[in-house]
C-alpha atoms as a PDB file:
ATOM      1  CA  UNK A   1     103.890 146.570 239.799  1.00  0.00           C
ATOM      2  CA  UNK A   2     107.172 145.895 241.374  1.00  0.00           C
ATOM      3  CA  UNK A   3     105.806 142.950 242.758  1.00  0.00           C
ATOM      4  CA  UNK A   4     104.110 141.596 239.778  1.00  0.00           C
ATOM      5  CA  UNK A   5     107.828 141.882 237.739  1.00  0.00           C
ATOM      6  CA  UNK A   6     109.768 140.097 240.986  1.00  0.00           C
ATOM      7  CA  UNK A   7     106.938 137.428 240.328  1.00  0.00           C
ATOM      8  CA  UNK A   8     107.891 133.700 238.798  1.00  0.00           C
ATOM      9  CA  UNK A   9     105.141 133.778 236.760  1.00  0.00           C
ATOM     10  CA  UNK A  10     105.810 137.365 235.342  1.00  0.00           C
ATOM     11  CA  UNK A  11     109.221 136.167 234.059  1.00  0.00           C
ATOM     12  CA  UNK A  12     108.046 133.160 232.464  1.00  0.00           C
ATOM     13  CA  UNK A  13     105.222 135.268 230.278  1.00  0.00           C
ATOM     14  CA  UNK A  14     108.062 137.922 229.461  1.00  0.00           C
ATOM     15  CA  UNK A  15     110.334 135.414 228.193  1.00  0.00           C
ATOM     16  CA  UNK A  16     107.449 134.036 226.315  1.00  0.00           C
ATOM     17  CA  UNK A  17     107.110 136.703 224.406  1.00  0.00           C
ATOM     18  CA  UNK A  18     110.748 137.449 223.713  1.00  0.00           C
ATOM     19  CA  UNK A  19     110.546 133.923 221.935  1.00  0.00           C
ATOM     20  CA  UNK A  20     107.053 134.713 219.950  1.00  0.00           C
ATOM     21  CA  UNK A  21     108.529 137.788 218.462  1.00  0.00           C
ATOM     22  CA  UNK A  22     111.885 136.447 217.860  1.00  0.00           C
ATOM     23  CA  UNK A  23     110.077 133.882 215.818  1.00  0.00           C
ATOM     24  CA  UNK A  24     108.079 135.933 214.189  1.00  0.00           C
ATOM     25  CA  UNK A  25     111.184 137.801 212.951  1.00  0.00           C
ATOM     26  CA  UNK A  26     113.514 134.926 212.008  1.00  0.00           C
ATOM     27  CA  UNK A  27     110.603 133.020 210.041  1.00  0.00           C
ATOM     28  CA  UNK A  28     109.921 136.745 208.249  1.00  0.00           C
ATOM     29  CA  UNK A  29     113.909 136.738 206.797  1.00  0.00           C
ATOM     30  CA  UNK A  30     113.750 133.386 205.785  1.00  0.00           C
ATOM     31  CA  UNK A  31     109.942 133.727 203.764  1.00  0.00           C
ATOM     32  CA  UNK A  32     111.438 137.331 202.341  1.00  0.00           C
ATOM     33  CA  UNK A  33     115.034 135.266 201.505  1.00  0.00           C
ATOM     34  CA  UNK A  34     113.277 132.495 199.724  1.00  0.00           C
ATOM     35  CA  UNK A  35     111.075 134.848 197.722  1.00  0.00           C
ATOM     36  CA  UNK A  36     114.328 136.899 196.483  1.00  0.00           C
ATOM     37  CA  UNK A  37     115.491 133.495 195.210  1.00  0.00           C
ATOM     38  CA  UNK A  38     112.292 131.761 193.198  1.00  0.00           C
ATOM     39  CA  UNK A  39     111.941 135.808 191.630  1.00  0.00           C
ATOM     40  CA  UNK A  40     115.240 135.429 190.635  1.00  0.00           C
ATOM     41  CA  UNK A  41     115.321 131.850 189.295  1.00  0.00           C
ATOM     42  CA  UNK A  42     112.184 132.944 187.375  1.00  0.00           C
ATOM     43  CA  UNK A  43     113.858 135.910 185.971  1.00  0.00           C
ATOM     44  CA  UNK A  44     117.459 133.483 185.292  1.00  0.00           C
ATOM     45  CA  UNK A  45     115.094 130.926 183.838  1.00  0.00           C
ATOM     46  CA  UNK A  46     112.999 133.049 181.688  1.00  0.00           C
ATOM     47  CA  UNK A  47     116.418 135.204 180.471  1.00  0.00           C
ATOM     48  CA  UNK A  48     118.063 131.936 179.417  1.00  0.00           C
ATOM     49  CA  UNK A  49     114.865 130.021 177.875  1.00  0.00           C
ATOM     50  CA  UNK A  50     114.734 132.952 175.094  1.00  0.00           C
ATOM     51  CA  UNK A  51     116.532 133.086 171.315  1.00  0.00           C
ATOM     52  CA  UNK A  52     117.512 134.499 168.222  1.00  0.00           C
ATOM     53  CA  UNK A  53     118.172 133.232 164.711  1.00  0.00           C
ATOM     54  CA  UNK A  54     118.429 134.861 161.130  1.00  0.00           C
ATOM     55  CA  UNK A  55     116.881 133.112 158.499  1.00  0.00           C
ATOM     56  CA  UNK A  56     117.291 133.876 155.018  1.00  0.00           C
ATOM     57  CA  UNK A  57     113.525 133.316 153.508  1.00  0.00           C
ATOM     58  CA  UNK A  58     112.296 133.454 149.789  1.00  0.00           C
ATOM     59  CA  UNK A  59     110.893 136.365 148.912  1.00  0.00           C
ATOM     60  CA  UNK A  60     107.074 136.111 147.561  1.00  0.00           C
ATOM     61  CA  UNK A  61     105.701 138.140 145.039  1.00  0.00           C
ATOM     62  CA  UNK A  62     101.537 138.365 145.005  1.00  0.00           C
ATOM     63  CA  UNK A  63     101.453 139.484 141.319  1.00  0.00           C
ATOM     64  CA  UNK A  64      99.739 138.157 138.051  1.00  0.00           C
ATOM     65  CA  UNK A  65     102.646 136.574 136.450  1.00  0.00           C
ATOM     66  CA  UNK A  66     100.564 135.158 133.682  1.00  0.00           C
ATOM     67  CA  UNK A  67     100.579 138.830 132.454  1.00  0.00           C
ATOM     68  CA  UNK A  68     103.117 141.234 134.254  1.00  0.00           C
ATOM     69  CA  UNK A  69     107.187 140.386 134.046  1.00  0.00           C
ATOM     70  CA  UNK A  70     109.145 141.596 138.065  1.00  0.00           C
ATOM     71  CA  UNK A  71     112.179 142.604 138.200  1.00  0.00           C
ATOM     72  CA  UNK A  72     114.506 144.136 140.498  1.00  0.00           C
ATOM     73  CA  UNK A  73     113.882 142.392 143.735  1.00  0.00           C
ATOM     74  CA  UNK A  74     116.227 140.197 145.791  1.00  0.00           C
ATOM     75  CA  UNK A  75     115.374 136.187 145.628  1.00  0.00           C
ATOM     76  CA  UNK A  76     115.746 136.595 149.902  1.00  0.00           C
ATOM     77  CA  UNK A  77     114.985 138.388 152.468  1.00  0.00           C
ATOM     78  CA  UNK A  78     116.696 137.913 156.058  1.00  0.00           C
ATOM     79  CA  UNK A  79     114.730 137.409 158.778  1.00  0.00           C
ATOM     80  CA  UNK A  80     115.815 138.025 162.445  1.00  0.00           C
ATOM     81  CA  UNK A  81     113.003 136.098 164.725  1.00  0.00           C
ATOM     82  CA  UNK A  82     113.754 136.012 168.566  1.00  0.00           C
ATOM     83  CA  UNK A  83     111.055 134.092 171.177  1.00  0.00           C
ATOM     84  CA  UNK A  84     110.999 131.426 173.559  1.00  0.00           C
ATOM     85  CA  UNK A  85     114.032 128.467 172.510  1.00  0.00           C
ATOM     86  CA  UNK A  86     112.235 126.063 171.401  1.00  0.00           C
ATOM     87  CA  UNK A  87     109.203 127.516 169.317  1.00  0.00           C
ATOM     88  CA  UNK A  88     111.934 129.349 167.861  1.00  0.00           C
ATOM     89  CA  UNK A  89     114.071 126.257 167.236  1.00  0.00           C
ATOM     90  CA  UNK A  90     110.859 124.636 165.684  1.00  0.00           C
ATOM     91  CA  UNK A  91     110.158 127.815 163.264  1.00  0.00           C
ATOM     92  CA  UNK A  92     113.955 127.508 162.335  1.00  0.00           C
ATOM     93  CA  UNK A  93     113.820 124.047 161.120  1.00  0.00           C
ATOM     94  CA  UNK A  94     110.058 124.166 159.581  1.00  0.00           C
ATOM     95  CA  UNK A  95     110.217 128.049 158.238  1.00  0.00           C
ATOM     96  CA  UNK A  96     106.526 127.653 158.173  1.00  0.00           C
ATOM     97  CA  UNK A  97     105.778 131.204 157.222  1.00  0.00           C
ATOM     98  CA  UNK A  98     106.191 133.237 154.593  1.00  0.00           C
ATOM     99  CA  UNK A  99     107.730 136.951 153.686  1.00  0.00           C
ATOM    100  CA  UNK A 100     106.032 138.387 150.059  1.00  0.00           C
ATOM    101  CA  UNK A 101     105.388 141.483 148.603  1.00  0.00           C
ATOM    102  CA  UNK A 102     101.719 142.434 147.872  1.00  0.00           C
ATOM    103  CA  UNK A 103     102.168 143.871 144.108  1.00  0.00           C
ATOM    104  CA  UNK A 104      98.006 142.965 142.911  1.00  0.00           C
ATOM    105  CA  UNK A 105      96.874 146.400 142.367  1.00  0.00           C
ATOM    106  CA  UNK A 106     100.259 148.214 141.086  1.00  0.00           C
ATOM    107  CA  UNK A 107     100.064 149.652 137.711  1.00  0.00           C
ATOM    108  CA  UNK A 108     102.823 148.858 135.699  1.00  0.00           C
ATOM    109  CA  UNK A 109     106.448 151.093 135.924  1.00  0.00           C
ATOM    110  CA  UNK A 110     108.824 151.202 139.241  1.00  0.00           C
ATOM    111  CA  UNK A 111     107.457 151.222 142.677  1.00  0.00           C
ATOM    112  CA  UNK A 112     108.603 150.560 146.461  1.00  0.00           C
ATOM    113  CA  UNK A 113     106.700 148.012 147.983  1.00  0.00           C
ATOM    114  CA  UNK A 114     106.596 146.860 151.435  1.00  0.00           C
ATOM    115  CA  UNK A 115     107.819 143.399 152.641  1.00  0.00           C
ATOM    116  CA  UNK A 116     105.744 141.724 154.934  1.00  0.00           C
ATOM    117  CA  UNK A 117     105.612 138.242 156.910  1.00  0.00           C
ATOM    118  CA  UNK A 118     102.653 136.152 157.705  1.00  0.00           C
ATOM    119  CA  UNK A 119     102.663 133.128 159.583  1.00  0.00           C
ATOM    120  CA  UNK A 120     104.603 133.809 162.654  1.00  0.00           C
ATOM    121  CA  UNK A 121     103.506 132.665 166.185  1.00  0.00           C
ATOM    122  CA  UNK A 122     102.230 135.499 168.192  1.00  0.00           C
ATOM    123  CA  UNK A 123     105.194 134.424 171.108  1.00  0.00           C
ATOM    124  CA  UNK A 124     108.049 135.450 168.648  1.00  0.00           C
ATOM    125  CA  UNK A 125     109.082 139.109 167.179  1.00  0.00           C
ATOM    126  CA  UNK A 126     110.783 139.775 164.301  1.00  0.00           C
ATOM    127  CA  UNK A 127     113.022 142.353 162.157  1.00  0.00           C
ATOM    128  CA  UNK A 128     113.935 142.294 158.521  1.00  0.00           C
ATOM    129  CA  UNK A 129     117.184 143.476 157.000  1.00  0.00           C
ATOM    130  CA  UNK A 130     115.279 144.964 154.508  1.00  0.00           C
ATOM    131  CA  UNK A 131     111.693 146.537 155.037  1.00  0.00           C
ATOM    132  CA  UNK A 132     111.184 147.712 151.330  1.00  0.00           C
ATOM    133  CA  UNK A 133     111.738 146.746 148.186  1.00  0.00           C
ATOM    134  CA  UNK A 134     112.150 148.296 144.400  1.00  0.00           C
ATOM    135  CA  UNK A 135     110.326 146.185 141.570  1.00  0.00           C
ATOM    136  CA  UNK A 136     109.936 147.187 138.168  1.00  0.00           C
ATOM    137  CA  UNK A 137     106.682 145.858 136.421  1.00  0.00           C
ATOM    138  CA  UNK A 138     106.341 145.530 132.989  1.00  0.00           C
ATOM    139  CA  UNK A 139     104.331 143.389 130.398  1.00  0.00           C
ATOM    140  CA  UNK A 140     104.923 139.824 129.852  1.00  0.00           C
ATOM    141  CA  UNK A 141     106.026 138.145 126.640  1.00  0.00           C
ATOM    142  CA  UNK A 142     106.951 134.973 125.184  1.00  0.00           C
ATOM    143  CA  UNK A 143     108.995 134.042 122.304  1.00  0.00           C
ATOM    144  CA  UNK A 144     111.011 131.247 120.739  1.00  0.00           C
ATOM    145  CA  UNK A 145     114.545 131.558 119.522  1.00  0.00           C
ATOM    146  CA  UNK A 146     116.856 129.792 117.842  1.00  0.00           C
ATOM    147  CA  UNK A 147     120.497 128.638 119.720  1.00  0.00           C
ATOM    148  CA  UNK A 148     123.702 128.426 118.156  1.00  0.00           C
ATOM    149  CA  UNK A 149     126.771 127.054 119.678  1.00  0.00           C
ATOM    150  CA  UNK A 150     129.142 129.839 121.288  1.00  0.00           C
ATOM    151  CA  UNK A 151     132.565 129.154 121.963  1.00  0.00           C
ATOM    152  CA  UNK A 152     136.075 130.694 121.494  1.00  0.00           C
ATOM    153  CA  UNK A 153     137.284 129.564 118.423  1.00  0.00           C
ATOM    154  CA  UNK A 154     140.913 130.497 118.425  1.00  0.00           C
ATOM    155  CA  UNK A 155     141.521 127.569 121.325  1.00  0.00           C
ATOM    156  CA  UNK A 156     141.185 125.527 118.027  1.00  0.00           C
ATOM    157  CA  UNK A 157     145.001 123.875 117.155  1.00  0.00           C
ATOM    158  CA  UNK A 158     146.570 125.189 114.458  1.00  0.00           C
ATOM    159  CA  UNK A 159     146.082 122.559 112.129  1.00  0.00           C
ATOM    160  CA  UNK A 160     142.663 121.275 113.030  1.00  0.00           C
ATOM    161  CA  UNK A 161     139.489 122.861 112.094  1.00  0.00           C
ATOM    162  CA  UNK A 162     135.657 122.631 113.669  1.00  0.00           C
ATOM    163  CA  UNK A 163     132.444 120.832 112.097  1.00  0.00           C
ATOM    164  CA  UNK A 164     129.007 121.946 112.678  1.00  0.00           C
ATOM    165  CA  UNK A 165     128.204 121.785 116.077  1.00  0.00           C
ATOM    166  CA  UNK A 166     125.121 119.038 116.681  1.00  0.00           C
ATOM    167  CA  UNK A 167     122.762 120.633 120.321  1.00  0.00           C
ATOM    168  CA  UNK A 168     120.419 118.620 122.111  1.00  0.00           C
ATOM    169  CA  UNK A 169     117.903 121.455 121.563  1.00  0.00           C
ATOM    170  CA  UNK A 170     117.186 123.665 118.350  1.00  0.00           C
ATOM    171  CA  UNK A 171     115.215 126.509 119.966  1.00  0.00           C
ATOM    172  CA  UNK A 172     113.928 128.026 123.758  1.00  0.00           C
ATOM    173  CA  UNK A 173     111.247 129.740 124.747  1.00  0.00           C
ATOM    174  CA  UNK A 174     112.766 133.291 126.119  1.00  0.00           C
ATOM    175  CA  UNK A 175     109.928 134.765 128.549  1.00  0.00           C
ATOM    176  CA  UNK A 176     110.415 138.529 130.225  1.00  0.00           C
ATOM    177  CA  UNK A 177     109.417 142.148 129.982  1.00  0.00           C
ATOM    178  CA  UNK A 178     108.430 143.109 126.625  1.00  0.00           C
ATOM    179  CA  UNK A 179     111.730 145.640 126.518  1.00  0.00           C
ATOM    180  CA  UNK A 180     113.499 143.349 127.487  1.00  0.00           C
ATOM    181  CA  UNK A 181     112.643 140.237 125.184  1.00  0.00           C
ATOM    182  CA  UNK A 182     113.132 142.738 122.201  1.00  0.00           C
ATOM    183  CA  UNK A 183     116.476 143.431 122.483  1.00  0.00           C
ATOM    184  CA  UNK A 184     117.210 139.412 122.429  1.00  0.00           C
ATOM    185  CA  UNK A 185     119.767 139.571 119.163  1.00  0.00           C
ATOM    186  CA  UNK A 186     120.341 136.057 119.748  1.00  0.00           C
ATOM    187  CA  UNK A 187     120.320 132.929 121.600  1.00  0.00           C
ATOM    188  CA  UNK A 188     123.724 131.178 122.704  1.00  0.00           C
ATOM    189  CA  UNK A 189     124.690 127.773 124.172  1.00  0.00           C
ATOM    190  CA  UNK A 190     128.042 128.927 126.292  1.00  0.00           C
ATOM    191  CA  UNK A 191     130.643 125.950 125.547  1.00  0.00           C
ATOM    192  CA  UNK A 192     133.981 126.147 128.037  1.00  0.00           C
ATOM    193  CA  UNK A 193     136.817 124.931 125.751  1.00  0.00           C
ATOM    194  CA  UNK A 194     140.508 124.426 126.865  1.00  0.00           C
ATOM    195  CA  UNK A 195     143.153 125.642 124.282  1.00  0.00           C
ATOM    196  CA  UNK A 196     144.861 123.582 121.511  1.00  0.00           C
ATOM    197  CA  UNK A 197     141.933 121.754 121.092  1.00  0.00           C
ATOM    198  CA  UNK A 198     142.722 118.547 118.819  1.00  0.00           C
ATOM    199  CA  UNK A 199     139.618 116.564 120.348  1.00  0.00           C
ATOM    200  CA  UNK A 200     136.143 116.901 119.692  1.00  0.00           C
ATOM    201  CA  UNK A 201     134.193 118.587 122.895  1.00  0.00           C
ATOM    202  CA  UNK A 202     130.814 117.283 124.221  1.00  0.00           C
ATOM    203  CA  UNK A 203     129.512 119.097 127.374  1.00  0.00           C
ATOM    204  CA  UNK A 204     126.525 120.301 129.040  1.00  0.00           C
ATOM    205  CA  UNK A 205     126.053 124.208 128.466  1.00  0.00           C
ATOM    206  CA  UNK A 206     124.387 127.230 130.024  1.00  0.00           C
ATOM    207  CA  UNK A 207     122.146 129.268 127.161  1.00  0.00           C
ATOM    208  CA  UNK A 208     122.070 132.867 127.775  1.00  0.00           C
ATOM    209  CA  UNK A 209     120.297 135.631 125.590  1.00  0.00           C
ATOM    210  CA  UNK A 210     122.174 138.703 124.228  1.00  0.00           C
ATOM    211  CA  UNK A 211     121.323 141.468 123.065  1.00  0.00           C
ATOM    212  CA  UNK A 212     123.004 143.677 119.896  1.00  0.00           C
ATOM    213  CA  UNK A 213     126.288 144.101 121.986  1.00  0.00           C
ATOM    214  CA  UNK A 214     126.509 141.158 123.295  1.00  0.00           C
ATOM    215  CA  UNK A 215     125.488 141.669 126.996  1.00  0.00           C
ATOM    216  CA  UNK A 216     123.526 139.345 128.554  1.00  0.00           C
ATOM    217  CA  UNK A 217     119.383 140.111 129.063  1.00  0.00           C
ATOM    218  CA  UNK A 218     117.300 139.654 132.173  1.00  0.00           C
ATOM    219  CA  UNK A 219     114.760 136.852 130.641  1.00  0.00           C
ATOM    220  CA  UNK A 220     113.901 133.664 131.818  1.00  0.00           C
ATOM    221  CA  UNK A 221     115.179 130.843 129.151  1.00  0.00           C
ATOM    222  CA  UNK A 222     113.445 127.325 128.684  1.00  0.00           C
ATOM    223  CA  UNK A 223     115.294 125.167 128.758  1.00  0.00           C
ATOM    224  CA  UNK A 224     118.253 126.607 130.086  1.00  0.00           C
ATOM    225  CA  UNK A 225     120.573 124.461 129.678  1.00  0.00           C
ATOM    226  CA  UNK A 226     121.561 121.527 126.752  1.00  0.00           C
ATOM    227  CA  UNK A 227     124.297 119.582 125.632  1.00  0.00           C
ATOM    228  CA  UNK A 228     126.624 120.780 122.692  1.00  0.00           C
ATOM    229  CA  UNK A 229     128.619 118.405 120.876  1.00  0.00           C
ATOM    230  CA  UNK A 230     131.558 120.136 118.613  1.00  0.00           C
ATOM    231  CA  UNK A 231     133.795 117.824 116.435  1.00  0.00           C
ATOM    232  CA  UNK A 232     137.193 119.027 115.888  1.00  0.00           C
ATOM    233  CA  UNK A 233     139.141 117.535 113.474  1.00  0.00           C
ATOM    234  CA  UNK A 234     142.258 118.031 111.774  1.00  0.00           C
ATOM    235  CA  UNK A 235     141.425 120.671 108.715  1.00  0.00           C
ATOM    236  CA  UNK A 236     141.406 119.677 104.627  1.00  0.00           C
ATOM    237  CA  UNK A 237     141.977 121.237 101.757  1.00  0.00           C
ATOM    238  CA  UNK A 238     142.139 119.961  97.983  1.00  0.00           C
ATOM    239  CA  UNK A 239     145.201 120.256  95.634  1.00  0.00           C
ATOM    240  CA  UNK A 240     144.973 118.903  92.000  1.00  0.00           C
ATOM    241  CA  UNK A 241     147.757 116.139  90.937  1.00  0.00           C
ATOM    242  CA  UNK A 242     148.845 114.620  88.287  1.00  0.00           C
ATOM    243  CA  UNK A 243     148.587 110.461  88.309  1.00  0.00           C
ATOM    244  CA  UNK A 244     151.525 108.279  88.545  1.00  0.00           C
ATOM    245  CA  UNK A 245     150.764 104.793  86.866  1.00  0.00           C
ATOM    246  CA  UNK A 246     152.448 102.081  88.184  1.00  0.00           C
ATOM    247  CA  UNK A 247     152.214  98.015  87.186  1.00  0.00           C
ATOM    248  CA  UNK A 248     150.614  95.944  90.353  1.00  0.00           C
ATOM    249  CA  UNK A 249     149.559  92.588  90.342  1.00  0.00           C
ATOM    250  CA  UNK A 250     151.705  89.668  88.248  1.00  0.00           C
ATOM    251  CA  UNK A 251     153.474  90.611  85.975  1.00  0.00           C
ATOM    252  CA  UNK A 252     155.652  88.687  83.253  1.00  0.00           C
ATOM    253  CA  UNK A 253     159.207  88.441  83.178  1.00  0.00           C
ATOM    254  CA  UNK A 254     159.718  89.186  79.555  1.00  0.00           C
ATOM    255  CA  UNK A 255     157.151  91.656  79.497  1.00  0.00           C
ATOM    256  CA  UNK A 256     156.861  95.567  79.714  1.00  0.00           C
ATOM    257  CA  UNK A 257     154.072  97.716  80.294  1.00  0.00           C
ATOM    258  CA  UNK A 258     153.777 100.891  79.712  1.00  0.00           C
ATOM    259  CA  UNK A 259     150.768 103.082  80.938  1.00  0.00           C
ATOM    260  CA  UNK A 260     148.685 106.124  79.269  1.00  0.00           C
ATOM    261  CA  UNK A 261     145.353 107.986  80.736  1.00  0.00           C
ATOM    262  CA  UNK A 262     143.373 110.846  78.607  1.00  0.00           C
ATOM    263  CA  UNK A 263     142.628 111.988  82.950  1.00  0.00           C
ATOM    264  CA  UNK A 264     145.615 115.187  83.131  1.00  0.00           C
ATOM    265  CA  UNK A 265     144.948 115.524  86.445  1.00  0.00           C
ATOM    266  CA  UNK A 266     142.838 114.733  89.948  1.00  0.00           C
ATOM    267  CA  UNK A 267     141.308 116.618  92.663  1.00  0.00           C
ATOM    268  CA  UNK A 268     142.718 115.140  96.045  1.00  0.00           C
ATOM    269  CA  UNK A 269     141.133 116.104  99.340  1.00  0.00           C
ATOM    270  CA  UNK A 270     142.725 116.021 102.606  1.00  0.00           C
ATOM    271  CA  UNK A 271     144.746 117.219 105.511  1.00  0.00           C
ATOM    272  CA  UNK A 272     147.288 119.763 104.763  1.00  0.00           C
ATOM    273  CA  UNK A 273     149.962 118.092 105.736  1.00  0.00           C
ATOM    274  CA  UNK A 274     149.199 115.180 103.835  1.00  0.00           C
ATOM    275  CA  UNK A 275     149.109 117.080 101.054  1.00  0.00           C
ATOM    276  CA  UNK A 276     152.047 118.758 101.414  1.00  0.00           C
ATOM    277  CA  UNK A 277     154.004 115.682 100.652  1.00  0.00           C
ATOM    278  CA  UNK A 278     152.414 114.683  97.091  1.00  0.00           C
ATOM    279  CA  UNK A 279     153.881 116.195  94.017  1.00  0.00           C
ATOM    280  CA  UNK A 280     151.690 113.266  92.328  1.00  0.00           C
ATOM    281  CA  UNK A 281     149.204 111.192  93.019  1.00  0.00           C
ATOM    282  CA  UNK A 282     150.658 107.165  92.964  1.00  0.00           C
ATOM    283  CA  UNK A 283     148.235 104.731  91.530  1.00  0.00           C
ATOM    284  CA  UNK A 284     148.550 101.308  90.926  1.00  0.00           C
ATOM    285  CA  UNK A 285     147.352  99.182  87.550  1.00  0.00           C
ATOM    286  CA  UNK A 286     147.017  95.301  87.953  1.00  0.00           C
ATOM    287  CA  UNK A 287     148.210  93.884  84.692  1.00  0.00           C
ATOM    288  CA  UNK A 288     147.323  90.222  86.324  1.00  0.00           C
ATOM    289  CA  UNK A 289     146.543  88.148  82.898  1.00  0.00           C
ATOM    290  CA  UNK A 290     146.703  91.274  80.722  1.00  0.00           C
ATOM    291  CA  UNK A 291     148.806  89.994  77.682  1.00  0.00           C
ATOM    292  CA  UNK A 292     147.820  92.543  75.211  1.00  0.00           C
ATOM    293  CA  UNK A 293     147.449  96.255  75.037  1.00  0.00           C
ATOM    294  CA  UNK A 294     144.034  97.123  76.552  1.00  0.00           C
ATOM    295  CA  UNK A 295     142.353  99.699  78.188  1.00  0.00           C
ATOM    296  CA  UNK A 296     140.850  99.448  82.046  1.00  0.00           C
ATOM    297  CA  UNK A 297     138.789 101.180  84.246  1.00  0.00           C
ATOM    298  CA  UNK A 298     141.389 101.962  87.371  1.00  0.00           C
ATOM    299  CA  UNK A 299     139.960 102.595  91.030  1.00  0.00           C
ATOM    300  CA  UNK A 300     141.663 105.681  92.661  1.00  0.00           C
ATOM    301  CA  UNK A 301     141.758 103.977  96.294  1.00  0.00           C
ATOM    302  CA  UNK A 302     142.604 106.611  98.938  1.00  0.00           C
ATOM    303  CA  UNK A 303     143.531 103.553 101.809  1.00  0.00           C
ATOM    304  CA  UNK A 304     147.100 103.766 101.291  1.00  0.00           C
ATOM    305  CA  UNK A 305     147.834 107.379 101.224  1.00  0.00           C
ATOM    306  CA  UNK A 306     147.488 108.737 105.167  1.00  0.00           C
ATOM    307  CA  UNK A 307     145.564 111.945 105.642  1.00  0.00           C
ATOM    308  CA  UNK A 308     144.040 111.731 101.996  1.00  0.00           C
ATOM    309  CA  UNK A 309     140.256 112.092 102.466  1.00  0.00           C
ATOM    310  CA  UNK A 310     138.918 111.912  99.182  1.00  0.00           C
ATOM    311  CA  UNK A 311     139.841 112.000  95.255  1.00  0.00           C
ATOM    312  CA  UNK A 312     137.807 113.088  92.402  1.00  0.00           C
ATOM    313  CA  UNK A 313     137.314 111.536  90.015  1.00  0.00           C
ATOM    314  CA  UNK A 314     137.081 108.035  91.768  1.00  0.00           C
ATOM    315  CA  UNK A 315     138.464 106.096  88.539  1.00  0.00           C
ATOM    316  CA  UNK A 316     139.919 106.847  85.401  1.00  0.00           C
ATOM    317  CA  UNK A 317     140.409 104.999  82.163  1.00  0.00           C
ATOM    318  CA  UNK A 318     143.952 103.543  81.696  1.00  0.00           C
ATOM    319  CA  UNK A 319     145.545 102.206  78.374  1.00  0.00           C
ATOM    320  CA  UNK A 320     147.975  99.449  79.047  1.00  0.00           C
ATOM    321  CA  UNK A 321     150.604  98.847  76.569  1.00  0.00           C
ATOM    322  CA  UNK A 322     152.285  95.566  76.389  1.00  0.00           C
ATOM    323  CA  UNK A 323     155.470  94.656  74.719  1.00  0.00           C
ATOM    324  CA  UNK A 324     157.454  91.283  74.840  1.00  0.00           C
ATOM    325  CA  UNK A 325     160.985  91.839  75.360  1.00  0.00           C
END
């Protein structure tokens, strides 16, 4: 044995296998090494390729709306979807799927129904803010009603006053629960109106139904809008005068007229303020070619008197006198 090891040839195999099995241990870190780092560039990879979003979805009812009325669900649901980037990226953008509420089979009164979603890929999960929901089914009606203009009517100046109001729709078809539509006391167009209103309003308004105490009722209203138009103008009243007859027209130099009516008095009609400033009413008698005493049929123009509207009668019958001086 101890001359085998003192051999050449004894050294060179020993030293031979120091170097396989140093090999062998060096290549073994380095396979182990690069294994630790793909598992973990997976794992990195995979961690960052994932997502979430919220999406706030309509909420579906599956009920016979030709005969029940819902109420008392939310118009949304949130929906919190988490999955692989893009698919959820995609599902984002497209929301192809739906969240509803199976109501075919419930009788009608209050209930708790479920919310469920159908149309998700099988790669993403999902959580809803809100897993249940309360509905209140009831029966359906129909019914027209008439709509009136609504608006505050002490923005009206003092002074002015308001016409009928002219709406690009007479009536609306009010569709809801049966309790519901029967407590409609009436129909309104809502018209916004700034105050000291002097000009007429024209606007597009929201129609709401009210009940006896003027709250507003869950219906549906068609249509629910429609344009108002409310003229505003400065208010009238009538006041009866007596006529003041005055020569017009040519007149002779040595010639006087004097002026008599069997008419005591006339019915003027116009703004108040107008008004206020006649103690009679002036009109004037042309006495062009009139060279004897006669009697005439006299217009009663309203053109030169400002704010006056309207007299009554429209003409009286005037005896003209005529002397020669």
């Amino acid at each position: 044995m101890k001359k085998f090891m003192n051999s050449n040839w004894s050294l060179r195999l020993l030293a031979l296998l120091c170097a396989l099995a140093l090999f062998a241990y060096v290549n073994s870190s380095k396979t182990t090494h690069t294994s630790s780092l793909l598992t973990n560039s997976v794992n990195s990879t995979s961690t960052n390729s994932n997502r979430t979003v919220t999406i706030s979805a309509p909420l579906e009812l599956n009920v016979n709306s030709t005969k029940y009325f819902v109420t008392g669900y939310p118009e949304n649901i949130k929906v919190k979807i988490t999955g692989p980037a893009a698919l959820v990226t995609t599902t984002a953008n497209t929301q192809n799927f739906k969240v509803y509420a199976n109501l075919s089979g419930l009788s009608v009164g209050k209930h708790s129904v479920k919310v469920q979603v159908d149309g998700l890929n099988k790669e993403l999960s999902y959580s809803l803010n809100q897993k249940y929901i309360h509905v209140n089914i009831q029966p359906r009606r129909t019914a027209n009603y008439k709509v009136t203009a609504d608006f505050n009517h002490t923005n009206v100046a003092s002074g002015y006053e308001v016409g009928t109001a002219r709406l690009g729709t007479s009536s609306v078809k009010v569709t809801g629960a049966v309790n519901e539509v029967s407590k409609v006391a009436k129909v309104v167009a809502v018209v916004n109106t700034d105050k000291n209103l002097t000009k007429s309003v024209n606007q597009q308004a929201m129609i709401e139904a009210l009940d006896a105490n003027g709250q507003t009722l869950n219906v549906v209203l068609t249509p629910s809008t429609t344009s108002v138009y409310i003229p505003i103008k400065q208010a009238t009243a009538k006041k009866k005068l007596a006529v003041d007859l005055k020569a017009s027209g040519k007149t002779e130099a040595d010639t006087s007229y004097s002026f008599s009516t069997t008419t005591s008095s006339v019915t003027v009609t116009g703004t108040k303020a107008a008004l206020a400033k006649l103690s009679k009413l002036p009109v004037d008698v042309d006495v062009t070619d009139v060279t004897k005493t006669t009697t005439k049929t006299v217009d009663l123009s309203t053109s030169d008197e400002d704010g006056v509207t309207a007299v009554s009668p429209s003409s009286i019958k005037v005896k003209i006198t005529v002397k020669s001086n």
